[in-house]
Protein backbone atom coordinates (compact mmCIF):
# COMPACT_ATOMS: atom_id res chain seq x y z
CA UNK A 1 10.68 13.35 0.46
CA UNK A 2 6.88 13.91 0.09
CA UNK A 3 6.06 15.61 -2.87
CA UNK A 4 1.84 16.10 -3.11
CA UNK A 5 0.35 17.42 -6.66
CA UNK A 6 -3.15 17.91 -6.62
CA UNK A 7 -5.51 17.93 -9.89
CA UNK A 8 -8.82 16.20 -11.50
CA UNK A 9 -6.82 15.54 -14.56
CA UNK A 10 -4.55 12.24 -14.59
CA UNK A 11 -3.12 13.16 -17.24
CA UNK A 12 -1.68 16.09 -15.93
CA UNK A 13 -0.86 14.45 -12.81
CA UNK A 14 1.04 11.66 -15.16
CA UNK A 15 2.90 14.03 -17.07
CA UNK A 16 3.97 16.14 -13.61
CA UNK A 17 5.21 12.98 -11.98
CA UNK A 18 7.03 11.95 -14.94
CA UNK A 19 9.34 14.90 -15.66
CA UNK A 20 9.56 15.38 -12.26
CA UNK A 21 11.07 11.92 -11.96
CA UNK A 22 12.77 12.21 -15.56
CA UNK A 23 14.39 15.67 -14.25
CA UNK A 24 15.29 14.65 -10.52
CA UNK A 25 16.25 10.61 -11.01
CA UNK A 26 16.31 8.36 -7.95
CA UNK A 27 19.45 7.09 -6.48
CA UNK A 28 20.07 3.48 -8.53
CA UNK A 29 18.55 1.56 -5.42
CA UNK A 30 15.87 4.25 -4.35
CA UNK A 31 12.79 3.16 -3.95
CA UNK A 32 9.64 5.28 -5.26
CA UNK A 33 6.46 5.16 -3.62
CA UNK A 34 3.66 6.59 -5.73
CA UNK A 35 0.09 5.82 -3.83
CA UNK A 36 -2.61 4.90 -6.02
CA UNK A 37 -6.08 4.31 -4.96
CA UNK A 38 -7.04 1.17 -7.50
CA UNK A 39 -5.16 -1.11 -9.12
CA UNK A 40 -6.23 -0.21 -12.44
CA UNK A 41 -5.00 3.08 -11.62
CA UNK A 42 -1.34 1.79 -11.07
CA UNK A 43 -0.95 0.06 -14.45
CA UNK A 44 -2.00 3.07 -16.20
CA UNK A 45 0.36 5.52 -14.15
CA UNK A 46 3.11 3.16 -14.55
CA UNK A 47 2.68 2.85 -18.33
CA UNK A 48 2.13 6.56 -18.85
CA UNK A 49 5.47 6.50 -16.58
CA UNK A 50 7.34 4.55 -19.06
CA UNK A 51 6.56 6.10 -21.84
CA UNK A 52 8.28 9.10 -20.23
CA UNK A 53 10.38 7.56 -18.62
CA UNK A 54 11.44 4.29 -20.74
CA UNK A 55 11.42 2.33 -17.27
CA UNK A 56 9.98 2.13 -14.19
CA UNK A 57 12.69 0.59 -12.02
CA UNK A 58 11.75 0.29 -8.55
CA UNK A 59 8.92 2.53 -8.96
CA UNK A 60 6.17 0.96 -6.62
CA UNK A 61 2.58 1.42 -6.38
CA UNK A 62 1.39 0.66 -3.21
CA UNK A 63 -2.17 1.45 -2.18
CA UNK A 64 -2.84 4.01 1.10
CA UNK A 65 -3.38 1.55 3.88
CA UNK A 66 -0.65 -0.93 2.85
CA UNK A 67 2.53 2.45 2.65
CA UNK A 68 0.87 3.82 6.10
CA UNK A 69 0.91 0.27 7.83
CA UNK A 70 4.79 0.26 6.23
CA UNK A 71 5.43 3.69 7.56
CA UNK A 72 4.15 2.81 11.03
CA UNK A 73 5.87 -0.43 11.48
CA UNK A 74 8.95 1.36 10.64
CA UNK A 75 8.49 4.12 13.36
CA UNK A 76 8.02 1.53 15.83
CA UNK A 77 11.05 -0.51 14.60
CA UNK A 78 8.69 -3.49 13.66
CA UNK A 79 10.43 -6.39 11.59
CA UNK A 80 9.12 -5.81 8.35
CA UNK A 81 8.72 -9.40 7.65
CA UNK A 82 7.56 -10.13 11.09
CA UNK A 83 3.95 -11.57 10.63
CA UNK A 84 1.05 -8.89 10.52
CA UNK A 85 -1.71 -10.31 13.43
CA UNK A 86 -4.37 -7.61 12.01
CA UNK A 87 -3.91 -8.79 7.89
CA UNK A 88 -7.21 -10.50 7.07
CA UNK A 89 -5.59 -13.66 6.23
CA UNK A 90 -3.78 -13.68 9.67
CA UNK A 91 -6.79 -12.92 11.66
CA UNK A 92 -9.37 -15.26 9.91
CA UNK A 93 -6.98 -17.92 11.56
CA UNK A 94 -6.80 -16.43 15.10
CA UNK A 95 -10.68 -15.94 15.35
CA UNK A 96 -11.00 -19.46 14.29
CA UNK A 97 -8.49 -20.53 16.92
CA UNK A 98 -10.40 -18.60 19.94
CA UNK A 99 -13.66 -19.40 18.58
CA UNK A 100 -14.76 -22.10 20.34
CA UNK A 101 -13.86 -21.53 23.78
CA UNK A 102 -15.59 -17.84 22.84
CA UNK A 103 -19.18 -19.29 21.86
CA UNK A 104 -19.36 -20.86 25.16
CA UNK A 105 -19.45 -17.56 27.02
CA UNK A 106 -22.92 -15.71 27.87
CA UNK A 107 -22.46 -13.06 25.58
CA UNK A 108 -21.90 -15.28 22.50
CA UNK A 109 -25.85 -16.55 22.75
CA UNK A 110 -26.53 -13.65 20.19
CA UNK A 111 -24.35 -15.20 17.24
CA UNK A 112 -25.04 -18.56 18.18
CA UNK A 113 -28.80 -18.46 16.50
């Protein structure tokens, strides 16, 4: 379920999200998604959380980019372990790898300077 609760006031937003999850529990091996923006910003929720709360089991912060790329690999029935090609420590390796045979080409003359 997608539940969105709009507001410049975290602490509002902190106190919303924790009855609401205080009120309506998660099945024991549900997983909660709550998408933060900043790090920083998911160890305060998650303390504000428990404080309501008293735990925070399986309650899991992931940023935007990292719960879409989840959501989209699952609509295409992509292994979720299966090894991510576009992650930037993936592709660092796979530039590297074609790299040499690229600089040779015509169009390379611009980076080789």
């Amino acid at each position: 379920m997608l539940t969105i609760y709009r507001s410049n006031k975290a602490e509002w937003l902190a106190e919303i999200l924790g009855q609401e999850l205080r009120l309506n529990p998660p099945e024991i091996t549900e997983e909660v998604n709550i998408i933060v923006s900043t790090w920083p910003s998911s160890q305060w929720l998650s303390e504000k959380l428990s404080l309501v709360n008293d735990i925070n089991a399986l309650v899991k912060f992931p940023f935007p980019g990292t719960y879409l790329k989840k959501i989209v690999r699952t609509i295409l029935d992509i292994d979720p372990n299966e090894e991510d090609s576009w992650d930037k420590n993936n592709l660092v390796w796979k530039i590297l790898e074609v790299l040499p045979n690229l600089i040779q080409a015509e169009e390379a003359n611009i980076i080789k300077t």
